[in-house]
PDB file of N, CA and C in Angstrom:
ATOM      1  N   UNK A   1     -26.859  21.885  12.998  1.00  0.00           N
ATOM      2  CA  UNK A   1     -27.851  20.839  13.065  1.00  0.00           C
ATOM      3  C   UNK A   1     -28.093  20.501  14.532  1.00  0.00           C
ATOM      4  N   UNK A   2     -29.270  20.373  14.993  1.00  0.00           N
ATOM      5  CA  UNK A   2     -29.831  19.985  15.941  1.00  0.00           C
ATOM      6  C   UNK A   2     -30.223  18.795  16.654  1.00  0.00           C
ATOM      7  N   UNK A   3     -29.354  18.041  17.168  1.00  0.00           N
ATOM      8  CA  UNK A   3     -30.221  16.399  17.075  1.00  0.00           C
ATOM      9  C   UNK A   3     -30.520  16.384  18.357  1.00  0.00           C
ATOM     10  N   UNK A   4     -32.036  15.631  18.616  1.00  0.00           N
ATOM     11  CA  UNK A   4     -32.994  15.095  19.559  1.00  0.00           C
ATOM     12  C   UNK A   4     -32.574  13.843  20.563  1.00  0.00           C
ATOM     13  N   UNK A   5     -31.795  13.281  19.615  1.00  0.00           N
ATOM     14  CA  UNK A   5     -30.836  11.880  20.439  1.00  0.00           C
ATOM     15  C   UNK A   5     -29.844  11.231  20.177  1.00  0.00           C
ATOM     16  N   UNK A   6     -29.254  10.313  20.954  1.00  0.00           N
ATOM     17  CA  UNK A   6     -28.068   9.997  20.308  1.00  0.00           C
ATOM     18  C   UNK A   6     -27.730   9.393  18.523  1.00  0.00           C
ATOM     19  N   UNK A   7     -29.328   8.420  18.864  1.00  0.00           N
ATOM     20  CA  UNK A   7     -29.670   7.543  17.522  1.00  0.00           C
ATOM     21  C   UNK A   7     -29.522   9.018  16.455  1.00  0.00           C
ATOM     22  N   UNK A   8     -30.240   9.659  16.441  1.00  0.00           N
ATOM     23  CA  UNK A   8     -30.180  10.817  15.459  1.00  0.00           C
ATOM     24  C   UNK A   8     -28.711  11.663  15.278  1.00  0.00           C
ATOM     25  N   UNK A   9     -28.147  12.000  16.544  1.00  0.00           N
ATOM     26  CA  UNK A   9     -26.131  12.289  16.148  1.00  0.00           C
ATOM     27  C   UNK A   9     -25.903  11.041  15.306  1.00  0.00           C
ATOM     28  N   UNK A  10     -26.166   9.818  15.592  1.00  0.00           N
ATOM     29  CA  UNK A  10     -25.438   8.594  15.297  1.00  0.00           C
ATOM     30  C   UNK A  10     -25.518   8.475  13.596  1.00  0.00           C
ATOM     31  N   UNK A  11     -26.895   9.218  12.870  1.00  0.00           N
ATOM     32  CA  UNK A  11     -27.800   8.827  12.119  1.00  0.00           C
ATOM     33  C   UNK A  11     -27.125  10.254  10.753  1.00  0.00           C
ATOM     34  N   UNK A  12     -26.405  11.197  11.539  1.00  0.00           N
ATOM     35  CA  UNK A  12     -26.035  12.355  11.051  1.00  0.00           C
ATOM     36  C   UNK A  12     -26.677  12.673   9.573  1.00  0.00           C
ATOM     37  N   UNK A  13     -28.443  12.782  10.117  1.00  0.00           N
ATOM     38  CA  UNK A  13     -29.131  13.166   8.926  1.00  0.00           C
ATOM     39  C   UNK A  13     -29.431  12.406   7.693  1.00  0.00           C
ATOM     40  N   UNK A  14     -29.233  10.931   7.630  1.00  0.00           N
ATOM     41  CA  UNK A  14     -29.198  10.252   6.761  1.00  0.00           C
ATOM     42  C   UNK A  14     -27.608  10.053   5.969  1.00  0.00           C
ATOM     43  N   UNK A  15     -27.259  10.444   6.628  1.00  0.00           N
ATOM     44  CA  UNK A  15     -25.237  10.370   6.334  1.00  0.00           C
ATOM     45  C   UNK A  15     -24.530   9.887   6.818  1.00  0.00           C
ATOM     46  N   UNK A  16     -25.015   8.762   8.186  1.00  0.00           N
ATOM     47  CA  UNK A  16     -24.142   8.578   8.774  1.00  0.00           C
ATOM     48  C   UNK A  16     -23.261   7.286   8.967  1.00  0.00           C
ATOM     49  N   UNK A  17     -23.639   6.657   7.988  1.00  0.00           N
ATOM     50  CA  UNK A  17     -22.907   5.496   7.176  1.00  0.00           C
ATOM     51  C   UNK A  17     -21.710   5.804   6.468  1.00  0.00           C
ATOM     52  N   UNK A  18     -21.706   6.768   5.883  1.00  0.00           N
ATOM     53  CA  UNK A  18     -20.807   7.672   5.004  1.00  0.00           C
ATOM     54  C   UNK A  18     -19.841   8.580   6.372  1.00  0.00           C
ATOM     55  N   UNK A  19     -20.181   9.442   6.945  1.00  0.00           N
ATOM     56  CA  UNK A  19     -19.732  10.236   8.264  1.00  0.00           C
ATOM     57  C   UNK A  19     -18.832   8.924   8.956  1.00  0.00           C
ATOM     58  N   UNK A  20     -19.485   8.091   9.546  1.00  0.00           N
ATOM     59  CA  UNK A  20     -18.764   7.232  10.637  1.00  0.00           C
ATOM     60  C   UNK A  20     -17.708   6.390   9.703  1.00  0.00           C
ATOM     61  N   UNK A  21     -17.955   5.947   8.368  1.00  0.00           N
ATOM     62  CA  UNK A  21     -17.471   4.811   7.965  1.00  0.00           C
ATOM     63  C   UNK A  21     -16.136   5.670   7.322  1.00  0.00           C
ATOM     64  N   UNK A  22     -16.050   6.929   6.978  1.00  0.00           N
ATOM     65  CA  UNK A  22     -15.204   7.709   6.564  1.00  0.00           C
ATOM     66  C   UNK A  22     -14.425   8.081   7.543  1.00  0.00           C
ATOM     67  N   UNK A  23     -14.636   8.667   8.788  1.00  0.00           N
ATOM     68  CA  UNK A  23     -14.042   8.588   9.948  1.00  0.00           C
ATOM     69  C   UNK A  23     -13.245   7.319  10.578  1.00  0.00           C
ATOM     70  N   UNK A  24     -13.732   6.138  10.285  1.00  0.00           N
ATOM     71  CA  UNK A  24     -13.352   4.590  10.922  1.00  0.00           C
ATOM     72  C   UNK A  24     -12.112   4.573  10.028  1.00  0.00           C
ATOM     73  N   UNK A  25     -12.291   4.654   8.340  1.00  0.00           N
ATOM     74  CA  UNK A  25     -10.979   4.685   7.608  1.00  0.00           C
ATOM     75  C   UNK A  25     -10.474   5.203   7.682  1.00  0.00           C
ATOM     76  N   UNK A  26     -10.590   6.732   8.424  1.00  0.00           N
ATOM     77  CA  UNK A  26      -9.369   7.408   8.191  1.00  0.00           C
ATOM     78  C   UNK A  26      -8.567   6.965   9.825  1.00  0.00           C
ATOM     79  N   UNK A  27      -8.637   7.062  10.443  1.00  0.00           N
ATOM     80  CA  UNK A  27      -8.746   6.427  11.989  1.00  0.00           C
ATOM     81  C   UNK A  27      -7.699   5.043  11.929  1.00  0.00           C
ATOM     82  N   UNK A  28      -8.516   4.336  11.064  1.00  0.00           N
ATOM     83  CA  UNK A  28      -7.537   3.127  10.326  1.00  0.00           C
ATOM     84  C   UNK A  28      -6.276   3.293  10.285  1.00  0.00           C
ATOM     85  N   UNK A  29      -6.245   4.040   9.019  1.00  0.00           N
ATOM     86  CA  UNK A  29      -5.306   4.427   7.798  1.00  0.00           C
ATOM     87  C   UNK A  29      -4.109   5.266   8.782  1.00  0.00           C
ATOM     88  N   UNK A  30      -4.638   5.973   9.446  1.00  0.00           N
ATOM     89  CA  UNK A  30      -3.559   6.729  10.561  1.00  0.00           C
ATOM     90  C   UNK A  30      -3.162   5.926  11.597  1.00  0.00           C
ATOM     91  N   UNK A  31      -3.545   4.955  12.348  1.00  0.00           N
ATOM     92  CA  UNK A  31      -2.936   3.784  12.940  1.00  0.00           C
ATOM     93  C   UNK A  31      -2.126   2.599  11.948  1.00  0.00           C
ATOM     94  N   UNK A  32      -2.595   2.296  10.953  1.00  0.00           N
ATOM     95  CA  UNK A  32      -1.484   1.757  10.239  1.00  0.00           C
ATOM     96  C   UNK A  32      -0.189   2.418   9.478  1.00  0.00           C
ATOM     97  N   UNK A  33      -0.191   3.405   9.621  1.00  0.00           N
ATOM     98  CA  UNK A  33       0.640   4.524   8.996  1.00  0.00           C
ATOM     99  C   UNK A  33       1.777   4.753  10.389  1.00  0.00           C
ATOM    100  N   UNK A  34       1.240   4.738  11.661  1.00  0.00           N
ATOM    101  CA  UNK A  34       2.325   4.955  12.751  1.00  0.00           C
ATOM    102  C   UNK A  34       2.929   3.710  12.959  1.00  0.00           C
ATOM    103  N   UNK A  35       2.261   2.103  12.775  1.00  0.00           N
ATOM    104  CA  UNK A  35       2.500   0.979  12.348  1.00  0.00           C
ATOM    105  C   UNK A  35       3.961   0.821  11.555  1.00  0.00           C
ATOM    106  N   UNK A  36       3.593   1.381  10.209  1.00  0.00           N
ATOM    107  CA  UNK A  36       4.527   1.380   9.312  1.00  0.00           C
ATOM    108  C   UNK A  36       5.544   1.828   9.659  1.00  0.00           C
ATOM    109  N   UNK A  37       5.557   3.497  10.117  1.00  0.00           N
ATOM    110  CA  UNK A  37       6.915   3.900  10.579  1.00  0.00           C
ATOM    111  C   UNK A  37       7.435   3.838  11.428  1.00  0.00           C
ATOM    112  N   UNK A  38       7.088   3.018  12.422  1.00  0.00           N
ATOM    113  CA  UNK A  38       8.054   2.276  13.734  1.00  0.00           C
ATOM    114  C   UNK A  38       8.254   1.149  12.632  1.00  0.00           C
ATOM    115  N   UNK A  39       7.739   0.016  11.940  1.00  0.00           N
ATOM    116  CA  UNK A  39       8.360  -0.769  11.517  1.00  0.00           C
ATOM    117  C   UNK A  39       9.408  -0.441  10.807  1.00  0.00           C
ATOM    118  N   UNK A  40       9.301   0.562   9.961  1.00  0.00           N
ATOM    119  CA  UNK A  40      10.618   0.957   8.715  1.00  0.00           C
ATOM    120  C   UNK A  40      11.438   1.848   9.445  1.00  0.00           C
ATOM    121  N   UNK A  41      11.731   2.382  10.784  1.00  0.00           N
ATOM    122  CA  UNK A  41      12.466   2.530  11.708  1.00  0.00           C
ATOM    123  C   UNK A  41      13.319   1.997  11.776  1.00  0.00           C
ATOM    124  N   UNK A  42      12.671   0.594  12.694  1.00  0.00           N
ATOM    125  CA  UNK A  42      13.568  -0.155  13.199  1.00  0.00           C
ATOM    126  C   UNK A  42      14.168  -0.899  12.706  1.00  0.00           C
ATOM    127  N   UNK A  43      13.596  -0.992  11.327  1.00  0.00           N
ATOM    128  CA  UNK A  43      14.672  -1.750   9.933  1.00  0.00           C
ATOM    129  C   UNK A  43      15.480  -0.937   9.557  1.00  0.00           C
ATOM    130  N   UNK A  44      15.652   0.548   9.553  1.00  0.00           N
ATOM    131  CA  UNK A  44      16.709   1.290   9.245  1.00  0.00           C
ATOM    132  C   UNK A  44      17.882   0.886  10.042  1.00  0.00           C
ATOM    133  N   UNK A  45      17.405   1.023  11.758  1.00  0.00           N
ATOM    134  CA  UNK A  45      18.282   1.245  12.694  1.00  0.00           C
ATOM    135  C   UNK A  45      18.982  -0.355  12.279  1.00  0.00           C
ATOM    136  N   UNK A  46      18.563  -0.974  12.545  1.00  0.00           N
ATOM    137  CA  UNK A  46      18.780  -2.903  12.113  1.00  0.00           C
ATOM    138  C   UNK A  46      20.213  -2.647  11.286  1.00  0.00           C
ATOM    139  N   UNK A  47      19.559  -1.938   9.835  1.00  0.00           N
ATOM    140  CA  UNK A  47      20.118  -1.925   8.755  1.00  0.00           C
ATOM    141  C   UNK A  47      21.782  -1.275   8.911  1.00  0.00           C
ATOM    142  N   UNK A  48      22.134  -0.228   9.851  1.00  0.00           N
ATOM    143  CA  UNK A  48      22.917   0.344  10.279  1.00  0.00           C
ATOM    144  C   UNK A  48      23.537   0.247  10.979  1.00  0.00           C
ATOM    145  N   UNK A  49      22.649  -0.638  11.812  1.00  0.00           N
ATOM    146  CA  UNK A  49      23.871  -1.591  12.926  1.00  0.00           C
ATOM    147  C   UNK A  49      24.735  -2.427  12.305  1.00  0.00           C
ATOM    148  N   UNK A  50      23.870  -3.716  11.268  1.00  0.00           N
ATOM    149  CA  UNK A  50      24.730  -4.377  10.492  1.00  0.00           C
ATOM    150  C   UNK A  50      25.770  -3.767   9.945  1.00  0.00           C
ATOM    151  N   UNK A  51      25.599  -2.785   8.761  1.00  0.00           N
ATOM    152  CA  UNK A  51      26.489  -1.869   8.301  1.00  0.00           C
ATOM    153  C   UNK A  51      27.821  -1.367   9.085  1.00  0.00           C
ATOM    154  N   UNK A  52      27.658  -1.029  10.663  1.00  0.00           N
ATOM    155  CA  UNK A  52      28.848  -0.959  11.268  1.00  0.00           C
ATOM    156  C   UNK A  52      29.545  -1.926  11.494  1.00  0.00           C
ATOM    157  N   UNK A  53      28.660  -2.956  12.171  1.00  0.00           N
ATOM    158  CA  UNK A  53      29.359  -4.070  12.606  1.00  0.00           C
ATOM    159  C   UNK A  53      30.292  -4.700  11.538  1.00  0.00           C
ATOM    160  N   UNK A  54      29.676  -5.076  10.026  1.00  0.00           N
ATOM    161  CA  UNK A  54      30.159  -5.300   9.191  1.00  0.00           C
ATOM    162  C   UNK A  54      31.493  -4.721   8.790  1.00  0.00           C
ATOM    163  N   UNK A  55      31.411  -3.184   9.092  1.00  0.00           N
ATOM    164  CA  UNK A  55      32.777  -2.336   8.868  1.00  0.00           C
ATOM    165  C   UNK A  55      33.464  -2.525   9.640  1.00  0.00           C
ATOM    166  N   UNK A  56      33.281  -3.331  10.941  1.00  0.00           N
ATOM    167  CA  UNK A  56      34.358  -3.261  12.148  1.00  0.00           C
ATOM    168  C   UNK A  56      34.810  -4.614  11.950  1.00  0.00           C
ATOM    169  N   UNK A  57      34.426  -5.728  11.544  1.00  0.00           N
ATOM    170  CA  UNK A  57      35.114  -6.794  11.315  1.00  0.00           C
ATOM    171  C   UNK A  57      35.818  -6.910  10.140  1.00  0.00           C
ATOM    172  N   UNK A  58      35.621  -5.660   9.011  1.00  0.00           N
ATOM    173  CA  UNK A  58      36.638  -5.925   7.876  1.00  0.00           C
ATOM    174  C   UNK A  58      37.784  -4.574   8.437  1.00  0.00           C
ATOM    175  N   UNK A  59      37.633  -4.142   9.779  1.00  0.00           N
ATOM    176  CA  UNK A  59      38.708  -3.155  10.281  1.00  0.00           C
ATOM    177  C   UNK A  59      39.264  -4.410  10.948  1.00  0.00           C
ATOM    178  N   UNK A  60      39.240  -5.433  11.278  1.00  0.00           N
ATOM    179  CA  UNK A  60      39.707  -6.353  12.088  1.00  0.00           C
ATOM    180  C   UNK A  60      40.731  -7.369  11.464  1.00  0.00           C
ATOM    181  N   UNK A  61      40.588  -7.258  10.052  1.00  0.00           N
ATOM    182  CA  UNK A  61      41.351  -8.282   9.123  1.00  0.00           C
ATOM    183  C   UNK A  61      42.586  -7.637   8.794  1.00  0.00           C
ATOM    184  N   UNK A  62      42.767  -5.614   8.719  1.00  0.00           N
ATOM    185  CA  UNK A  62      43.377  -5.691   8.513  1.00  0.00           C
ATOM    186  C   UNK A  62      44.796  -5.430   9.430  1.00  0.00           C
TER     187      UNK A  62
END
């Protein structure tokens, strides 16, 4: 396809509501997704620290 101007790339043939707005979600969806897994990361790591620490103060009782 050939376009004359930007408005017309922008316009992608009468598609481009659909083209851009499909692109914006996916764009989204992949920034909240790298979001997620630094958050559920650093709740693992969290989760595992407790877990030791926890084991080192019941190594301490006995």
């Amino acid at each position: 396809m050939i376009w004359n101007s930007f408005s017309d790339f922008l316009a992608m043939g009468g598609y481009g509501l659909y083209v851009w707005g499909s692109f914006g979600v996916s764009a989204l969806l992949m920034a909240l997704e790298a979001l997620l897994l630094r958050r559920g990361r650093a709740a693992a790591i969290d989760q595992v620290r407790h877990e030791i620490a926890a084991s080192q103060v019941g190594k301490d009782w006995h």
